[in-house]
C-alpha atoms as a PDB file:
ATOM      1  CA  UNK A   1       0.000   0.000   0.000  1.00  0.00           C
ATOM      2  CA  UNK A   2       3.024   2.482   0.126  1.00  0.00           C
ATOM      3  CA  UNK A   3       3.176   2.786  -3.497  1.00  0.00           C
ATOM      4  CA  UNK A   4      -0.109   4.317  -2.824  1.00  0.00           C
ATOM      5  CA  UNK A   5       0.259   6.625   0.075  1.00  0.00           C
ATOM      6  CA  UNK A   6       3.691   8.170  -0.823  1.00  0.00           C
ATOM      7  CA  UNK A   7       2.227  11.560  -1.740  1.00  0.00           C
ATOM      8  CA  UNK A   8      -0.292  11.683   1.075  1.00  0.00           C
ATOM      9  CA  UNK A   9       3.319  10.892   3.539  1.00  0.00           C
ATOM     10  CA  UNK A  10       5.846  12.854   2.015  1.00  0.00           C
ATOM     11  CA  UNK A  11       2.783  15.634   1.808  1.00  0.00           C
ATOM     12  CA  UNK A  12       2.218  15.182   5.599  1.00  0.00           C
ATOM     13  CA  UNK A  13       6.028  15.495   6.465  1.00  0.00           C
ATOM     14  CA  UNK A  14       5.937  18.368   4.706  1.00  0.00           C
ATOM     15  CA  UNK A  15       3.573  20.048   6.617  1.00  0.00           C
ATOM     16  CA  UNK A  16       5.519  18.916  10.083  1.00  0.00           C
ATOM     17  CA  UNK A  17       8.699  20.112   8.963  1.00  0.00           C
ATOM     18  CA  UNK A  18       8.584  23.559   6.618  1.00  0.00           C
ATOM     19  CA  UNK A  19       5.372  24.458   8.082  1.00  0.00           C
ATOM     20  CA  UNK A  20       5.737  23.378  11.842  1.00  0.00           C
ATOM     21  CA  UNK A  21       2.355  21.655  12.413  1.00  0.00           C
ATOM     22  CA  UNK A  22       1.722  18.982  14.460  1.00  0.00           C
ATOM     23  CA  UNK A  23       0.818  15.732  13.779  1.00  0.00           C
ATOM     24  CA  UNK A  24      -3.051  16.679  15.823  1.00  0.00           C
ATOM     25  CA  UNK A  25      -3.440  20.119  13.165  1.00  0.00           C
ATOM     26  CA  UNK A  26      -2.313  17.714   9.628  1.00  0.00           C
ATOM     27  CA  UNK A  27      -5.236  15.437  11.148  1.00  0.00           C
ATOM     28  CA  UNK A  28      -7.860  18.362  11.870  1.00  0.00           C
ATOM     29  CA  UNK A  29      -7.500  19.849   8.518  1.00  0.00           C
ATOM     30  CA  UNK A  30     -10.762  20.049   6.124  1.00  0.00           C
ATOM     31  CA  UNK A  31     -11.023  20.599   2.628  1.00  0.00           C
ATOM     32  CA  UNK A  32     -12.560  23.965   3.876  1.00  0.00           C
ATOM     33  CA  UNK A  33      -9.451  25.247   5.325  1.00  0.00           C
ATOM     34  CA  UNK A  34      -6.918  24.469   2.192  1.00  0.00           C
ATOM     35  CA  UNK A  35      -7.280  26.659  -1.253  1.00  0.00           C
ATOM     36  CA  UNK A  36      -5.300  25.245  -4.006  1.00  0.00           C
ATOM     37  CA  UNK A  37      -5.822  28.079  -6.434  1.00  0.00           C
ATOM     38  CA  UNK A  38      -4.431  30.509  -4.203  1.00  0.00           C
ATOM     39  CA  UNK A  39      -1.517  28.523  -2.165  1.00  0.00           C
ATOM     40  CA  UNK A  40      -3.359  28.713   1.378  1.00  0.00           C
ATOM     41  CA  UNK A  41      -4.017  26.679   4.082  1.00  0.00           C
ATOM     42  CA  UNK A  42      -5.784  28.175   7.161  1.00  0.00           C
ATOM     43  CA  UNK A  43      -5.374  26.335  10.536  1.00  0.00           C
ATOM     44  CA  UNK A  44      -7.992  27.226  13.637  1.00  0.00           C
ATOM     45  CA  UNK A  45      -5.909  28.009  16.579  1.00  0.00           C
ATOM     46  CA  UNK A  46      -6.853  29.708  20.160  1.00  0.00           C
ATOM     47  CA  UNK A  47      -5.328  32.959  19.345  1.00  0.00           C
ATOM     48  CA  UNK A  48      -6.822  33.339  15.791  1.00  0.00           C
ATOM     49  CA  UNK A  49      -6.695  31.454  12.490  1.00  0.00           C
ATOM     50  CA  UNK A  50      -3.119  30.326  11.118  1.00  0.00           C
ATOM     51  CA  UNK A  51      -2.492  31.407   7.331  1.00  0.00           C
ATOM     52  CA  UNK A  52       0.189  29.443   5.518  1.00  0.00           C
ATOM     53  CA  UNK A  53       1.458  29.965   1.956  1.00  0.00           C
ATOM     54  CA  UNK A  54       2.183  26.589   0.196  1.00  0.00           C
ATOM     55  CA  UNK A  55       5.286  26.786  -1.781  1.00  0.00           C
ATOM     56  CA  UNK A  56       4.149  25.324  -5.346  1.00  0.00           C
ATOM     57  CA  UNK A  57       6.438  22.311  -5.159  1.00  0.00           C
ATOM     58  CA  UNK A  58       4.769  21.213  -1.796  1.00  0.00           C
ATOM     59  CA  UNK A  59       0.896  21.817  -3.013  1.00  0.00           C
ATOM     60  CA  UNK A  60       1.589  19.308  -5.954  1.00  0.00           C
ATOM     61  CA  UNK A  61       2.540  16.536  -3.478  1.00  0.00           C
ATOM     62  CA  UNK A  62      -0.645  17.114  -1.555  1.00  0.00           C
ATOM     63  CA  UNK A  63      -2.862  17.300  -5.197  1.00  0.00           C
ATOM     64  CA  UNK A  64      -1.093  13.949  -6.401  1.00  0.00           C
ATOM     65  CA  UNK A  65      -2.273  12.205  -3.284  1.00  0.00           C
ATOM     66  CA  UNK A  66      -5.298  14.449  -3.106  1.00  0.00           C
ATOM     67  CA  UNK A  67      -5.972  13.088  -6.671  1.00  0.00           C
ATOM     68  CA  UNK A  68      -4.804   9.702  -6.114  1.00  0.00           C
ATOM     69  CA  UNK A  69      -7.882   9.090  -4.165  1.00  0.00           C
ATOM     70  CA  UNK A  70     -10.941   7.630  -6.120  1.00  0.00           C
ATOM     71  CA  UNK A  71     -13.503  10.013  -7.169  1.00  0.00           C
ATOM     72  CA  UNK A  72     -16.068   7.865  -4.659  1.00  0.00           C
ATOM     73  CA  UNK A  73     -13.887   8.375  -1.528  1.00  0.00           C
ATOM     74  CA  UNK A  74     -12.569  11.603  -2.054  1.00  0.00           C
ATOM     75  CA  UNK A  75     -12.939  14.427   0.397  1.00  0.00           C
ATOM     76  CA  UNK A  76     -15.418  17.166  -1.323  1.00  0.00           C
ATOM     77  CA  UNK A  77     -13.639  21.039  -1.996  1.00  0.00           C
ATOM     78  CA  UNK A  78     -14.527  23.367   0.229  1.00  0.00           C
ATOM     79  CA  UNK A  79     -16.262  20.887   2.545  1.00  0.00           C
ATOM     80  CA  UNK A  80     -15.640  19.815   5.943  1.00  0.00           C
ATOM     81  CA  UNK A  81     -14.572  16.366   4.858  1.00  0.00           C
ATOM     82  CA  UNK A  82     -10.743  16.054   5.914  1.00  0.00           C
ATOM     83  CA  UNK A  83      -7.978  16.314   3.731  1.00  0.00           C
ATOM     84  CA  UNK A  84      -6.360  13.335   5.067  1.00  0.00           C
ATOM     85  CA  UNK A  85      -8.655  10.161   4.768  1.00  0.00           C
ATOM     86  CA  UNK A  86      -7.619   6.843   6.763  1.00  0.00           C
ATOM     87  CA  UNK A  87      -6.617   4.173   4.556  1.00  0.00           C
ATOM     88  CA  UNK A  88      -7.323   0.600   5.247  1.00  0.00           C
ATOM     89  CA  UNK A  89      -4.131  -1.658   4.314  1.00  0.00           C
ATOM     90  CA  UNK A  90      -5.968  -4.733   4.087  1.00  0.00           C
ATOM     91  CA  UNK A  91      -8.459  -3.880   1.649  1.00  0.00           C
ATOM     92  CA  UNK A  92      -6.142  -1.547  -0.274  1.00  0.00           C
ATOM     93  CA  UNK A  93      -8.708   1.257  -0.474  1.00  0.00           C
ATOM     94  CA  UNK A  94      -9.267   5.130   1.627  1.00  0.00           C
ATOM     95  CA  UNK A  95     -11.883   4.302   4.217  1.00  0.00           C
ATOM     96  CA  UNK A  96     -15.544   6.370   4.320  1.00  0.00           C
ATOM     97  CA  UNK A  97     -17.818   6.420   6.823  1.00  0.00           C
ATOM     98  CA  UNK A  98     -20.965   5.848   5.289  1.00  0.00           C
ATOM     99  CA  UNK A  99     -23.085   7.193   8.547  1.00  0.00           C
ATOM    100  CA  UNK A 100     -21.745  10.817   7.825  1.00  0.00           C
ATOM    101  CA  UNK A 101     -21.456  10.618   4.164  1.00  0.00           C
ATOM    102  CA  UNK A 102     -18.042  11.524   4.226  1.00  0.00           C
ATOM    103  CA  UNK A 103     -14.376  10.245   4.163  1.00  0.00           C
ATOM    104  CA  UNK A 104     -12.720   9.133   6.943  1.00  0.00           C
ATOM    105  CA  UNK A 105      -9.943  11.075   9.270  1.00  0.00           C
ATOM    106  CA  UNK A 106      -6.589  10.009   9.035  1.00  0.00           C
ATOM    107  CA  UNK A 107      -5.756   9.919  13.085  1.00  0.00           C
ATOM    108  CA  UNK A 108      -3.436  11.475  14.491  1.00  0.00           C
ATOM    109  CA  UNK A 109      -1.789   7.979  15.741  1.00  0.00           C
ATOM    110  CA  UNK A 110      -1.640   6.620  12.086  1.00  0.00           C
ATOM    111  CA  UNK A 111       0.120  10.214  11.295  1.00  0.00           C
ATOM    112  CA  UNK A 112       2.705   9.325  14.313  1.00  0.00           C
ATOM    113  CA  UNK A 113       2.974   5.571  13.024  1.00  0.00           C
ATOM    114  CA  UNK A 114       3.190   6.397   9.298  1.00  0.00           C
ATOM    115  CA  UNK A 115       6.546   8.982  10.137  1.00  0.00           C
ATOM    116  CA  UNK A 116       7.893   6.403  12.478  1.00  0.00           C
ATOM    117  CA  UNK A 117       7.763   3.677   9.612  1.00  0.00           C
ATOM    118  CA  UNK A 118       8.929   6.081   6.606  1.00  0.00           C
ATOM    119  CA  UNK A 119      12.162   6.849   8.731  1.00  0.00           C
ATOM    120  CA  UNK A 120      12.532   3.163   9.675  1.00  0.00           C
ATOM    121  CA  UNK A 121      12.652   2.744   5.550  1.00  0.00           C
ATOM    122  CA  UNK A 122      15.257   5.503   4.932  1.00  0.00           C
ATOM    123  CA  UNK A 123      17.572   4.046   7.300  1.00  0.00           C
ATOM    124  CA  UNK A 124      17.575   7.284   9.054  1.00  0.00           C
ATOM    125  CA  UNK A 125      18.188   7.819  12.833  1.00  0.00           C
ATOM    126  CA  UNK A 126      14.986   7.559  15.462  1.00  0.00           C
ATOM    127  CA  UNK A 127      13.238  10.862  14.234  1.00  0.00           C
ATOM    128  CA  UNK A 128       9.279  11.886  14.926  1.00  0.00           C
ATOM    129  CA  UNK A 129       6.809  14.604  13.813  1.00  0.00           C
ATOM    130  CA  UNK A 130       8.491  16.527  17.330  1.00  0.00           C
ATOM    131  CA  UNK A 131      12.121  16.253  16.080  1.00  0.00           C
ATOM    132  CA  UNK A 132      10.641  17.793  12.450  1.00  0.00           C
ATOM    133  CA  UNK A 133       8.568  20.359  14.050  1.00  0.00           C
ATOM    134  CA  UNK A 134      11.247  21.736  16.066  1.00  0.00           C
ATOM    135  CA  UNK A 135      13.696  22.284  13.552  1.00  0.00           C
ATOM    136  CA  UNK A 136      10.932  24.327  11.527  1.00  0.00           C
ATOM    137  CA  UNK A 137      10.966  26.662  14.600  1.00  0.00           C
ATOM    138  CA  UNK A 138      14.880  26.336  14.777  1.00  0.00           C
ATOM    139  CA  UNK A 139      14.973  27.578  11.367  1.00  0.00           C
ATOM    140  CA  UNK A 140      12.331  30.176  12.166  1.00  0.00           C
ATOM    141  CA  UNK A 141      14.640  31.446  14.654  1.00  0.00           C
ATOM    142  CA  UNK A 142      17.749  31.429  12.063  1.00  0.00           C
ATOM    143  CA  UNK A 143      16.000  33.344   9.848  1.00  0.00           C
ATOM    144  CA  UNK A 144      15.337  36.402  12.517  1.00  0.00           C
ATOM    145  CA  UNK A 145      11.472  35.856  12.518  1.00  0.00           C
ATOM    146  CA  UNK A 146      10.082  37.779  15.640  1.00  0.00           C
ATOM    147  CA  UNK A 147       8.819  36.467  18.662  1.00  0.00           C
ATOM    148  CA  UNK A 148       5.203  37.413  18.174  1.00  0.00           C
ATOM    149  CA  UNK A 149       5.282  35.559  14.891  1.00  0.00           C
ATOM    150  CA  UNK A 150       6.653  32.599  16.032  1.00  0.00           C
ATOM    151  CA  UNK A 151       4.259  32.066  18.832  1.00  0.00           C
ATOM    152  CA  UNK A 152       1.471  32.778  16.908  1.00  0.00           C
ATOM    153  CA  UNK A 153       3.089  30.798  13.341  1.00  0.00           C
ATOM    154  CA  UNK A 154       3.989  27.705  15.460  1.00  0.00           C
ATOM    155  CA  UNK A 155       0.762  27.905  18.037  1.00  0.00           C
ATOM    156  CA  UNK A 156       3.190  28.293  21.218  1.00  0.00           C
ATOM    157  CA  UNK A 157       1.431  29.885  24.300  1.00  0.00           C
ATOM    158  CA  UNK A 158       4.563  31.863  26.656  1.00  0.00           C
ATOM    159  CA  UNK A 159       8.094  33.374  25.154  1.00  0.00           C
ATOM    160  CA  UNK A 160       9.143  31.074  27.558  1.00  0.00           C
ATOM    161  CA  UNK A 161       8.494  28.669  24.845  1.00  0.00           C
ATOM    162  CA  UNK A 162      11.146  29.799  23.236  1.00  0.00           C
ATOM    163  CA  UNK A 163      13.482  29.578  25.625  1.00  0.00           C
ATOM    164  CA  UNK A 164      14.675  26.251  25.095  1.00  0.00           C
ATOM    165  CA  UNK A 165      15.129  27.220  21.506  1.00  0.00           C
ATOM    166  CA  UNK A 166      17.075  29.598  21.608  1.00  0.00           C
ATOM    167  CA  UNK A 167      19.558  27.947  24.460  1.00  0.00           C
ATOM    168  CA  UNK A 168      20.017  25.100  21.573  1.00  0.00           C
ATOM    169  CA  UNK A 169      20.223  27.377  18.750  1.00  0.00           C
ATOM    170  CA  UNK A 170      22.891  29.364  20.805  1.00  0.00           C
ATOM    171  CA  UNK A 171      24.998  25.838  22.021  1.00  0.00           C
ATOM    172  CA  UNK A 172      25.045  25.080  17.862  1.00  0.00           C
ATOM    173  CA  UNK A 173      26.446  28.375  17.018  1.00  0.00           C
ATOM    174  CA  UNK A 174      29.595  28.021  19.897  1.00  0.00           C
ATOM    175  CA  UNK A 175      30.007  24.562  18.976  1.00  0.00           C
ATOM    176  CA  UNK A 176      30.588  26.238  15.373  1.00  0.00           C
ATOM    177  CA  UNK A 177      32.635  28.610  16.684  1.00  0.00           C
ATOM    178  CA  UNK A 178      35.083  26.204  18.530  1.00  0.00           C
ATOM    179  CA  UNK A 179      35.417  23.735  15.466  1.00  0.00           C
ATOM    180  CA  UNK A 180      36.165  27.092  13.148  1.00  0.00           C
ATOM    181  CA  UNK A 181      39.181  28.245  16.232  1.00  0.00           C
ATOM    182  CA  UNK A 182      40.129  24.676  16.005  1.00  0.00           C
ATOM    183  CA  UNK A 183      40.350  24.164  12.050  1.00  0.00           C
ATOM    184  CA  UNK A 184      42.140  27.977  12.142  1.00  0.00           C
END
């Protein structure tokens, strides 16, 4: 069934890593909340609604799996059907649930398992939707982004969020440092 779901997981990881959601917001999001003509995708959160521009190259990963799905399962534009639909490995095919007329969420667990498995298969070290997500808001930080926007970008409640952040980003940079003294 990878063959399959490739676009819908390299979509998803995506999402976690250039746009710093979590694994709980990829599995929330309906059709209502992503435009493909204009490159948006809105995410509810407590302090206000989340606008994110989708860089071209990412959209047509989510359209190839968003396309992949057949025309009978697939969520409905501009609907509250999720953009994620739960796919059943055994019978090879998205699931629906036929009591609200409408595909079914992919859970947030099956978003957790799927990342766990596709870094299993690239022989990478133990990484998770967390390791991804932070080094979004690591790179957030390199790029001189202001607090405000990434508390509100990345959902965080306190600057003290940040603190832990920035102590990293800050041990990186001196470990830099020494190895450039040292090569010198």
């Amino acid at each position: 069934a990878r063959d399959q779901l490739i676009d819908r997981n390299v979509a998803i990881v995506l999402l976690i890593r250039f746009y710093g959601l979590t694994p709980k917001e990829i599995s929330l999001i309906n059709m209502a909340n992503i435009n493909f003509p204009q490159n948006t995708l809105e995410i509810p959160a407590e302090h206000g609604q989340r606008t994110f521009t989708i860089i071209d190259e990412h959209k047509k990963w989510i359209l190839n799996y968003f396309n992949s799905i057949p025309k009978d399962r697939r969520p409905r534009y501009y609907s509250a059907d999720p953009l994620f639909v739960a796919y059943n490995n055994r019978y090879e095919s998205y699931q629906y649930d036929h009591a609200e007329a409408k595909p079914k969420r992919l859970s947030v667990r099956a978003i957790q398992e799927m990342i766990k498995d596709e870094v299993r298969r690239a022989g990478l070290r133990k990484l998770s939707a967390v390791n991804l997500r932070n080094q979004c808001i690591l790179d957030a930080l390199r790029d001189g982004k202001t607090e405000e926007t990434i508390l509100f970008g990345f959902n965080l409640t306190t600057s003290l969020s940040l603190y832990r952040y920035r102590k990293y980003r800050m041990e990186i940079e001196n470990k830099k440092r020494i190895n450039q003294i040292e090569i010198e």
